[in-house]
PDB file of N, CA and C in Angstrom:
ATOM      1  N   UNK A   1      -3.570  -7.053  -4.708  1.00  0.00           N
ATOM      2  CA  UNK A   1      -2.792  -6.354  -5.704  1.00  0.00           C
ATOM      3  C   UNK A   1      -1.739  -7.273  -6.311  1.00  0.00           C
ATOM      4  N   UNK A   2      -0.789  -8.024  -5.482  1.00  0.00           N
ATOM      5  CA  UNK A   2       0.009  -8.723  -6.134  1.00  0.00           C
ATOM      6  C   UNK A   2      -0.777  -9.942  -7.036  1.00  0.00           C
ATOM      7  N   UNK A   3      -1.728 -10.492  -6.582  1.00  0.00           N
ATOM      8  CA  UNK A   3      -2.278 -11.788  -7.231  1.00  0.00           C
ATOM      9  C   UNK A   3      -3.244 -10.889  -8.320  1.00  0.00           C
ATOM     10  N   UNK A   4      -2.999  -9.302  -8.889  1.00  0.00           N
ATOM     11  CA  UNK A   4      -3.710  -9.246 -10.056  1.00  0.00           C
ATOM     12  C   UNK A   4      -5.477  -8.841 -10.226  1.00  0.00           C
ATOM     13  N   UNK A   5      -5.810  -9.152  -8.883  1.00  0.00           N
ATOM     14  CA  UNK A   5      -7.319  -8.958  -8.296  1.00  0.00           C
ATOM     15  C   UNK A   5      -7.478  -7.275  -8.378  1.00  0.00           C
ATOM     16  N   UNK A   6      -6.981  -6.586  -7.831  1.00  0.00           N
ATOM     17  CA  UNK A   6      -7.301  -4.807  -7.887  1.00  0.00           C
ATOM     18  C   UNK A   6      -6.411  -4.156  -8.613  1.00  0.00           C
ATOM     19  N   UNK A   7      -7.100  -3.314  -9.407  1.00  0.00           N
ATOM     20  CA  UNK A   7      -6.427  -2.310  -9.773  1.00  0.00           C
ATOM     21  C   UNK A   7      -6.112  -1.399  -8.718  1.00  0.00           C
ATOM     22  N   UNK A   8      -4.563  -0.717  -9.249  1.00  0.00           N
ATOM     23  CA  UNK A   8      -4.041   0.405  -8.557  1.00  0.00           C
ATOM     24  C   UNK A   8      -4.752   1.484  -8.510  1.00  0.00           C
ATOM     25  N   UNK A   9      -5.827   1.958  -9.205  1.00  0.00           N
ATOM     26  CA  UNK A   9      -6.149   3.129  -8.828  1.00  0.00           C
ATOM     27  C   UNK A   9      -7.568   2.925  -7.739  1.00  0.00           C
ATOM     28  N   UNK A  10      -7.363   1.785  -7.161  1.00  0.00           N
ATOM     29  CA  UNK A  10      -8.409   1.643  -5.853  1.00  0.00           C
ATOM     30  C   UNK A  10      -7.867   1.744  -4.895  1.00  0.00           C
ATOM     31  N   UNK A  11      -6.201   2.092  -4.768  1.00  0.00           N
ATOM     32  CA  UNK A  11      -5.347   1.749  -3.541  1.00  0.00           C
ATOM     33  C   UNK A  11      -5.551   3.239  -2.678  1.00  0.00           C
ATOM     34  N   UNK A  12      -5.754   3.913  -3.134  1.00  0.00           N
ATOM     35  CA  UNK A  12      -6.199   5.052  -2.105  1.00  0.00           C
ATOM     36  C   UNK A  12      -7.709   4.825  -1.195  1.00  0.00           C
ATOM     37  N   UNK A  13      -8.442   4.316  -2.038  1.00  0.00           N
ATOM     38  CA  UNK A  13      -9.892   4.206  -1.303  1.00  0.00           C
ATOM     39  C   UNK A  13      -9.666   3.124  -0.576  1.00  0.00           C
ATOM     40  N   UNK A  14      -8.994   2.018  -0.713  1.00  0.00           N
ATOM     41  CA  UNK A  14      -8.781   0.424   0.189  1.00  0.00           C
ATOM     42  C   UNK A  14      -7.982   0.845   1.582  1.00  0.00           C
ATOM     43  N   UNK A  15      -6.978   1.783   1.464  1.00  0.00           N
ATOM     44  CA  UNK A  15      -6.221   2.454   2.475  1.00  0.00           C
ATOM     45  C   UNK A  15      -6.920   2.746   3.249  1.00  0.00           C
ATOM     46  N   UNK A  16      -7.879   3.932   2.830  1.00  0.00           N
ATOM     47  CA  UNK A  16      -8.572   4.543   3.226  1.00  0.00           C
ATOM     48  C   UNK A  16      -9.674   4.047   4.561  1.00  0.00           C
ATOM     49  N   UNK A  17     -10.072   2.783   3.902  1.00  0.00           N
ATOM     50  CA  UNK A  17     -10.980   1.468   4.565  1.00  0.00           C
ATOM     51  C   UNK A  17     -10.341   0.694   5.221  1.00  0.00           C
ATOM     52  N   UNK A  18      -9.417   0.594   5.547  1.00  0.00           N
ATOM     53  CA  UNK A  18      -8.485  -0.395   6.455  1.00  0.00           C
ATOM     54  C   UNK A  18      -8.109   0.421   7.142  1.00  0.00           C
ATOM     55  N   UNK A  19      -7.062   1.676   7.436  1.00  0.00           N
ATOM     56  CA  UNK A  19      -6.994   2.570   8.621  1.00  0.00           C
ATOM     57  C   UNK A  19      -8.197   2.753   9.129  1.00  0.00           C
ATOM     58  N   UNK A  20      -9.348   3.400   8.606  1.00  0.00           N
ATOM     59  CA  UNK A  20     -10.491   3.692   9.077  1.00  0.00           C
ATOM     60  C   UNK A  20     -11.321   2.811   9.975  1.00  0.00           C
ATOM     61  N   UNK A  21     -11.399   1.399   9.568  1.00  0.00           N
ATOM     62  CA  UNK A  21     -12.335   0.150  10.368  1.00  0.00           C
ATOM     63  C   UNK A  21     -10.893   0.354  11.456  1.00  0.00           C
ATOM     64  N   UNK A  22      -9.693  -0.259  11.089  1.00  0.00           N
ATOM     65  CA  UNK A  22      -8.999  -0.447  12.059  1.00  0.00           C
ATOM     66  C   UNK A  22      -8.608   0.532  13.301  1.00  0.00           C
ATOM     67  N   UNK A  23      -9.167   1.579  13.128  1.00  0.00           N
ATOM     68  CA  UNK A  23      -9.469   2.809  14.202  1.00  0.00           C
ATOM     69  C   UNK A  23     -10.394   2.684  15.146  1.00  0.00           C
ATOM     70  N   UNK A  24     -11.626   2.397  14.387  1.00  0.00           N
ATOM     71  CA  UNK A  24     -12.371   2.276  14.847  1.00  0.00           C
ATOM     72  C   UNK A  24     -12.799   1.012  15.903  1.00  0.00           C
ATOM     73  N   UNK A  25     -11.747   0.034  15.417  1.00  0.00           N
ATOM     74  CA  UNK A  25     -11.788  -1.499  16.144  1.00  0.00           C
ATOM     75  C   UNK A  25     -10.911  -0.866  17.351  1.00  0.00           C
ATOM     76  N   UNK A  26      -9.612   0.249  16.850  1.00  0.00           N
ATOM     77  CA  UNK A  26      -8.840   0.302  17.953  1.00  0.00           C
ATOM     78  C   UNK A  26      -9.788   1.384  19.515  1.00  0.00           C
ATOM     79  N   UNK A  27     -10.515   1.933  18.914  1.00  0.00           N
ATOM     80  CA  UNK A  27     -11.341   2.990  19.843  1.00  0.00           C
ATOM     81  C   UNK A  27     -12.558   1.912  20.746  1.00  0.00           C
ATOM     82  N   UNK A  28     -12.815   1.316  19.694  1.00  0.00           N
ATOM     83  CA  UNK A  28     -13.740   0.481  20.303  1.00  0.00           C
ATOM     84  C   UNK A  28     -13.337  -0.658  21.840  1.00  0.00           C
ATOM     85  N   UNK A  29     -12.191  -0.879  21.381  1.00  0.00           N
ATOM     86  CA  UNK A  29     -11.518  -1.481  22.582  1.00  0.00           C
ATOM     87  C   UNK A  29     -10.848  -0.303  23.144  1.00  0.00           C
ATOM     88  N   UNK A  30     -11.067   0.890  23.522  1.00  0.00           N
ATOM     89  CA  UNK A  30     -10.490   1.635  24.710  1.00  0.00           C
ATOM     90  C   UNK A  30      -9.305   2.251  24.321  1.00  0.00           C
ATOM     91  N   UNK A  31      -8.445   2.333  22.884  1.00  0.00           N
ATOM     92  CA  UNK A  31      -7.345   2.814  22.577  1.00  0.00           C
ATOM     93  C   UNK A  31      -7.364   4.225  22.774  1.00  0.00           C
ATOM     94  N   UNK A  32      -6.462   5.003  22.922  1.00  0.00           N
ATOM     95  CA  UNK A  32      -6.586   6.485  23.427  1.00  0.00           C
ATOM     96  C   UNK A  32      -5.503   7.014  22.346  1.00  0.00           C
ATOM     97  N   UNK A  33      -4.448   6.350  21.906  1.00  0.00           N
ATOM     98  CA  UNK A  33      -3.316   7.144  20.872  1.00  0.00           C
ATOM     99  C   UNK A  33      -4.053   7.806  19.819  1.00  0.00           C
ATOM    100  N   UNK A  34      -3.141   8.363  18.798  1.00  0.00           N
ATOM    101  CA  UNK A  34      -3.302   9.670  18.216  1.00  0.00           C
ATOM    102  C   UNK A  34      -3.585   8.927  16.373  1.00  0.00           C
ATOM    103  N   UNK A  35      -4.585   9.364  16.080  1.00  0.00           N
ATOM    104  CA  UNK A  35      -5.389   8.750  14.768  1.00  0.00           C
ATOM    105  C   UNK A  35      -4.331   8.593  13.855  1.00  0.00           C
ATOM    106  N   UNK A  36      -3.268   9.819  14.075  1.00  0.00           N
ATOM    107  CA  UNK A  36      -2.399   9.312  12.826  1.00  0.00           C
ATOM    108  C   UNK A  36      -1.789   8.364  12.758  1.00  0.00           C
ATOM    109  N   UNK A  37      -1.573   7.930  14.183  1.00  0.00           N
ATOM    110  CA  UNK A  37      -0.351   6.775  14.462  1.00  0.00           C
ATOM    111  C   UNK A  37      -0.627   5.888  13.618  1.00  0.00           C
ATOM    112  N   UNK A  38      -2.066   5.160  13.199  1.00  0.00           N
ATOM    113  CA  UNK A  38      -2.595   4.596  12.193  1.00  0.00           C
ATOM    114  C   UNK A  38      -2.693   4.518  10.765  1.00  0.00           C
ATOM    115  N   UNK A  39      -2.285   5.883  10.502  1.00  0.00           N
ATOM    116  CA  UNK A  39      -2.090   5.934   9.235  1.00  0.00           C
ATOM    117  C   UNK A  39      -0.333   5.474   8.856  1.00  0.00           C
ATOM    118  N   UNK A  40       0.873   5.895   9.892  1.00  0.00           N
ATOM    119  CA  UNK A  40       1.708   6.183   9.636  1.00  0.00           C
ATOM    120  C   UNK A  40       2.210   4.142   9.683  1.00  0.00           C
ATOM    121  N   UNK A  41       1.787   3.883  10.705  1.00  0.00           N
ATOM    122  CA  UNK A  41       1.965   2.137  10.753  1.00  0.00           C
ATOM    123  C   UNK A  41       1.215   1.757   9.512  1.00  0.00           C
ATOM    124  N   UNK A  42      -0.006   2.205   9.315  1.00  0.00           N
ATOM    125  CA  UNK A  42       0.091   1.216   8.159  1.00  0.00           C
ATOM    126  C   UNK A  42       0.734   1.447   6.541  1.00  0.00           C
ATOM    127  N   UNK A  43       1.508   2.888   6.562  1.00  0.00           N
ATOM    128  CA  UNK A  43       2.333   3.126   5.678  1.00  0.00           C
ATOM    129  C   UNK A  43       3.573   2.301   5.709  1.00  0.00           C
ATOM    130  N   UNK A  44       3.988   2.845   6.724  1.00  0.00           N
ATOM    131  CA  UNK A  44       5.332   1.473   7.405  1.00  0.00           C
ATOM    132  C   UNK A  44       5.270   0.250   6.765  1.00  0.00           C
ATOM    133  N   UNK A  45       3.988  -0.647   7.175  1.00  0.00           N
ATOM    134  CA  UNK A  45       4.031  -1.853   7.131  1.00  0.00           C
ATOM    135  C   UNK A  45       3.989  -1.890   5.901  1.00  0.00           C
ATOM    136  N   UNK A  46       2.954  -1.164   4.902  1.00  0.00           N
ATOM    137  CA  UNK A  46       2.867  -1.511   3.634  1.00  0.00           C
ATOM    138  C   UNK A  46       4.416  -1.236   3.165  1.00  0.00           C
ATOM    139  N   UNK A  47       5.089  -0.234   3.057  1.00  0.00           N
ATOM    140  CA  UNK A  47       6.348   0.158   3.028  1.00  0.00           C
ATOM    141  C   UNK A  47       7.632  -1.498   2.546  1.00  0.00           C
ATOM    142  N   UNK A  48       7.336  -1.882   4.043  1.00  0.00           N
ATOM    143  CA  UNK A  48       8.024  -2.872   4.465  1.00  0.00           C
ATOM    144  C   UNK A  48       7.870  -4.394   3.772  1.00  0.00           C
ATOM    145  N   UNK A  49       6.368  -4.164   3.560  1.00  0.00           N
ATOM    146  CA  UNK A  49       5.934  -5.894   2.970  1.00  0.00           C
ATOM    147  C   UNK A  49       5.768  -5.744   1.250  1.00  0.00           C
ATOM    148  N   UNK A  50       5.547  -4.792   0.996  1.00  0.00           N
ATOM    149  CA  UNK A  50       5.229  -4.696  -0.686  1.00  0.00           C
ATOM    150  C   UNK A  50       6.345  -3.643  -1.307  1.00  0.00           C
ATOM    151  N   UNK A  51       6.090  -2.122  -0.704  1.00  0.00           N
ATOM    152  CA  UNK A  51       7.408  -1.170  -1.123  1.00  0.00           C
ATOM    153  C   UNK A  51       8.545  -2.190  -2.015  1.00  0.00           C
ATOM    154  N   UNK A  52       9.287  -3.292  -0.810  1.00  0.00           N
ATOM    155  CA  UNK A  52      10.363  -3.607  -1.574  1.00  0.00           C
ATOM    156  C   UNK A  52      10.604  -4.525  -2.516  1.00  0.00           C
ATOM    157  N   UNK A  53       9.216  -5.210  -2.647  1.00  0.00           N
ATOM    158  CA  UNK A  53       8.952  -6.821  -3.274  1.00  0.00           C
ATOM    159  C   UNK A  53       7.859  -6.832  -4.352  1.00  0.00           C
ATOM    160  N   UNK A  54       7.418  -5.864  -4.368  1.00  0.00           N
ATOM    161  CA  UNK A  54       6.061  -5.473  -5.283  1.00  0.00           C
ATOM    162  C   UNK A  54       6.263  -5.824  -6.337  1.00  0.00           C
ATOM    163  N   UNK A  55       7.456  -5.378  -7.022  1.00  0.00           N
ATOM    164  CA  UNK A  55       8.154  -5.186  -8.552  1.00  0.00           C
ATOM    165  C   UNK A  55       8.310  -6.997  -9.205  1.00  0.00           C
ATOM    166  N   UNK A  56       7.651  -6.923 -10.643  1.00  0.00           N
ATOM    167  CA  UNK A  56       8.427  -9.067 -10.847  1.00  0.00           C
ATOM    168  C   UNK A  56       9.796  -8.395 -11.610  1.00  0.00           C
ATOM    169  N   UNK A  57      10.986  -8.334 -10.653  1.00  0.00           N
ATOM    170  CA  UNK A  57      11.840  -7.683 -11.465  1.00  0.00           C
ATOM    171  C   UNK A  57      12.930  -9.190 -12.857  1.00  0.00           C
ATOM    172  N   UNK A  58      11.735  -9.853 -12.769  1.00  0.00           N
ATOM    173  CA  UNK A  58      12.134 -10.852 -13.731  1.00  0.00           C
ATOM    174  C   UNK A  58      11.481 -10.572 -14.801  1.00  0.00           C
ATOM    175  N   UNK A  59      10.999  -9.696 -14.835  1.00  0.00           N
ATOM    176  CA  UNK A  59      10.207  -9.189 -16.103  1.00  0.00           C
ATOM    177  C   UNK A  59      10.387  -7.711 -16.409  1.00  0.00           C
ATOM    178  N   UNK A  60      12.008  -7.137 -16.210  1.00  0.00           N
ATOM    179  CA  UNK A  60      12.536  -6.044 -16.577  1.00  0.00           C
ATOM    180  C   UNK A  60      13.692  -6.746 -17.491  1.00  0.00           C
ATOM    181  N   UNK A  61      13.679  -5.860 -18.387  1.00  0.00           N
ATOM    182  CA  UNK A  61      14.439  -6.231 -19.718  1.00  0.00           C
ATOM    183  C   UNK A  61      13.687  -7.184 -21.138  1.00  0.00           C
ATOM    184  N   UNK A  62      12.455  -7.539 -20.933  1.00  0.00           N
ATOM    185  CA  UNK A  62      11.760  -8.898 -21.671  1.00  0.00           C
ATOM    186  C   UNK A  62      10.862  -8.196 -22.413  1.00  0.00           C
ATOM    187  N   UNK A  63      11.360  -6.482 -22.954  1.00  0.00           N
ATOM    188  CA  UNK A  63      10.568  -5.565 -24.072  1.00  0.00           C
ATOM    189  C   UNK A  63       9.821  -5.023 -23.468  1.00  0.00           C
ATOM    190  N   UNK A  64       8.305  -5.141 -24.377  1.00  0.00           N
ATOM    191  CA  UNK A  64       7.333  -4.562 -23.812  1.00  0.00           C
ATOM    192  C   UNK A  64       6.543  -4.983 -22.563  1.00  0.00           C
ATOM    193  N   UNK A  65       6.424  -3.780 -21.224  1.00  0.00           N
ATOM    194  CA  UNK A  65       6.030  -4.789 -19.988  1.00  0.00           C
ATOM    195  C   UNK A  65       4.661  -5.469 -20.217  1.00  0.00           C
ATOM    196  N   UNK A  66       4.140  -6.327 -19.938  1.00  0.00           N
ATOM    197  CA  UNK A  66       3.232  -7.189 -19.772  1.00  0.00           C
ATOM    198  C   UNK A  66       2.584  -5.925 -18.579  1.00  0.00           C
ATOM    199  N   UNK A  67       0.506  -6.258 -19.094  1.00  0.00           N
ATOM    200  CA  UNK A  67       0.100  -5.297 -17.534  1.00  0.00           C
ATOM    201  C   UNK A  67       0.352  -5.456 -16.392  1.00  0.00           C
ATOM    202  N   UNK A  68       1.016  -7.273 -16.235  1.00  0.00           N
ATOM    203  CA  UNK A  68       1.081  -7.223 -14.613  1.00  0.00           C
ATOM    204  C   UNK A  68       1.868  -6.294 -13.905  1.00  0.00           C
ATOM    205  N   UNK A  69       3.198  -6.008 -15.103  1.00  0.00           N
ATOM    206  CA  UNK A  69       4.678  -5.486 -14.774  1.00  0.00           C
ATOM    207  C   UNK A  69       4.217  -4.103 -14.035  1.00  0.00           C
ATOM    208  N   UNK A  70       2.938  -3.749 -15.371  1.00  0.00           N
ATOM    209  CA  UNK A  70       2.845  -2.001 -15.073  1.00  0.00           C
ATOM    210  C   UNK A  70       2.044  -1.672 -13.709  1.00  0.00           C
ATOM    211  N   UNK A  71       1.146  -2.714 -13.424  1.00  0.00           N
ATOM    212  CA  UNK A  71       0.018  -2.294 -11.986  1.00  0.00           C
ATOM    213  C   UNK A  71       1.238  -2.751 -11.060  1.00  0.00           C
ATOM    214  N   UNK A  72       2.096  -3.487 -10.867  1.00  0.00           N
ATOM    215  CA  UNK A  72       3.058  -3.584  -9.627  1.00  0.00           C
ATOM    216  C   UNK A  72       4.014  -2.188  -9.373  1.00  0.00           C
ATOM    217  N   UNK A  73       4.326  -1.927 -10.588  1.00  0.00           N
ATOM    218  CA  UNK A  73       4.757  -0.767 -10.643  1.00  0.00           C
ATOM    219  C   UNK A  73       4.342   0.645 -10.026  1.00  0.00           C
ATOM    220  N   UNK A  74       2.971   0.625 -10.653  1.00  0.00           N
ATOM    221  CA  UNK A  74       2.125   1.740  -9.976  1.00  0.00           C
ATOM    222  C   UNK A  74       1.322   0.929  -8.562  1.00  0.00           C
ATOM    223  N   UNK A  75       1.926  -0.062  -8.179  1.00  0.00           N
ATOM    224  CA  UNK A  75       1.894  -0.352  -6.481  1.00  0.00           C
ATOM    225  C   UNK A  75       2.897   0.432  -6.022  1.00  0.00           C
ATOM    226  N   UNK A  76       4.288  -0.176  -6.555  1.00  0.00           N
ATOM    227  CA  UNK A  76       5.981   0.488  -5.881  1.00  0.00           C
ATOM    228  C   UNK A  76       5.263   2.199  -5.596  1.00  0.00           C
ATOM    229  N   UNK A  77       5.508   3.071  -6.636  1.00  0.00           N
ATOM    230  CA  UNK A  77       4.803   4.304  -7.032  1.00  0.00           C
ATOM    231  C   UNK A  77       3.800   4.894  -5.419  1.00  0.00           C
ATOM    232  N   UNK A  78       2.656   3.753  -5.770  1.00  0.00           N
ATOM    233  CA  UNK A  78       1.948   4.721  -4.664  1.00  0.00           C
ATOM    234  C   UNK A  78       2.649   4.523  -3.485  1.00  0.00           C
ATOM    235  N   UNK A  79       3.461   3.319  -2.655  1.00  0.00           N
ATOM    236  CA  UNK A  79       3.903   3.251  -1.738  1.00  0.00           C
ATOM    237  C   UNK A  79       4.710   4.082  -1.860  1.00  0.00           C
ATOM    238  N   UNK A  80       5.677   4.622  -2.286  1.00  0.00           N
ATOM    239  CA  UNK A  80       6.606   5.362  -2.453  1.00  0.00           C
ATOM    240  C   UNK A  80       5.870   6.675  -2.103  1.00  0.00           C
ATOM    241  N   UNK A  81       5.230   7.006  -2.632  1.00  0.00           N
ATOM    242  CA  UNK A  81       4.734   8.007  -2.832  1.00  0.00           C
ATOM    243  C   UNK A  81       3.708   8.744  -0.909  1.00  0.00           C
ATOM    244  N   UNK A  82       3.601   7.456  -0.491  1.00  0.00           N
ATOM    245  CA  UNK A  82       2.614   7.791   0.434  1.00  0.00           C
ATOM    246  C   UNK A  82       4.131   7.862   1.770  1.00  0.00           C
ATOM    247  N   UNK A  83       4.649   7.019   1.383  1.00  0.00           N
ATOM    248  CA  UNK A  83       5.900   6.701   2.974  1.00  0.00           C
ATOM    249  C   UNK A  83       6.927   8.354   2.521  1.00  0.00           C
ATOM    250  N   UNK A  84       7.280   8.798   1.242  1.00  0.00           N
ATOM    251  CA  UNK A  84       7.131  10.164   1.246  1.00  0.00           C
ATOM    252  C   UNK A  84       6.975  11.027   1.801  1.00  0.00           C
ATOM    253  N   UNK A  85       5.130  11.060   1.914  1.00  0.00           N
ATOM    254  CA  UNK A  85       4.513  11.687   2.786  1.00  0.00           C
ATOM    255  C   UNK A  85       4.086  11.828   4.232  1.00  0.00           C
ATOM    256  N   UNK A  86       4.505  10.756   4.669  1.00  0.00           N
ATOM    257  CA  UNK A  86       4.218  10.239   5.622  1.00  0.00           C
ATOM    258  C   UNK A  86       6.065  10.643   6.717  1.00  0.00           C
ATOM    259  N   UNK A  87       6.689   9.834   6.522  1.00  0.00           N
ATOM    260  CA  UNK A  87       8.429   9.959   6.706  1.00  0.00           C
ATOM    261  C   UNK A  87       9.514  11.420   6.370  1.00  0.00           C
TER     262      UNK A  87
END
C-alpha cells in the first residue's frame, strides 16, 4: 500500500488473508487462544505501523492531492476505521 502497488479497496480482502493463513499456521502448531485475539493484534499492529505514518503529510497544502495523497488516506480511514471497531 505505501509503495503504491494495491489499491485500498483490496484492504479488507488482504486482512482477511493474513489473519486467516496466520490462524491457521497458529492452530497448526498447537495454539489453543481465542480466533479473535488475531484479528485484534493484527489491528493493533497495523494501527501502530501505518495508522500513524500512512499519510505523505508533505503533500497537504500543494492544491489538488495527487492519487498517491488520496489511497494513503483511504489507508489512515480504513485503519481508523477497523481499530474503532475493534478498541
Amino acid at each position: 500500500m505505501h509503495a503504491g502497488h494495491l489499491d485500498p479497496a483490496a484492504l479488507p480482502g488482504l486482512a482477511e488473508l493474513v489473519t486467516t493463513a496466520y490462524l491457521e499456521g497458529l492452530l497448526d502448531e498447537g495454539w489453543s487462544g481465542a480466533a479473535t485475539d488475531i484479528g485484534v493484534g493484527f489491528v493493533g499492529a497495523m494501527l501502530i505501523r501505518s495508522g500513524f505514518d500512512s499519510l505523505r503529510y508533505d503533500l497537504l497544502g500543494a492544491g489538488d492531492p495527487p492519487p498517491e495523497f488520496t489511497a494513503r488516506l483511504e489507508l489512515t480511514r480504513w485503519i481508523a476505521a477497523m481499530a474503532h471497531r475493534v478498541f
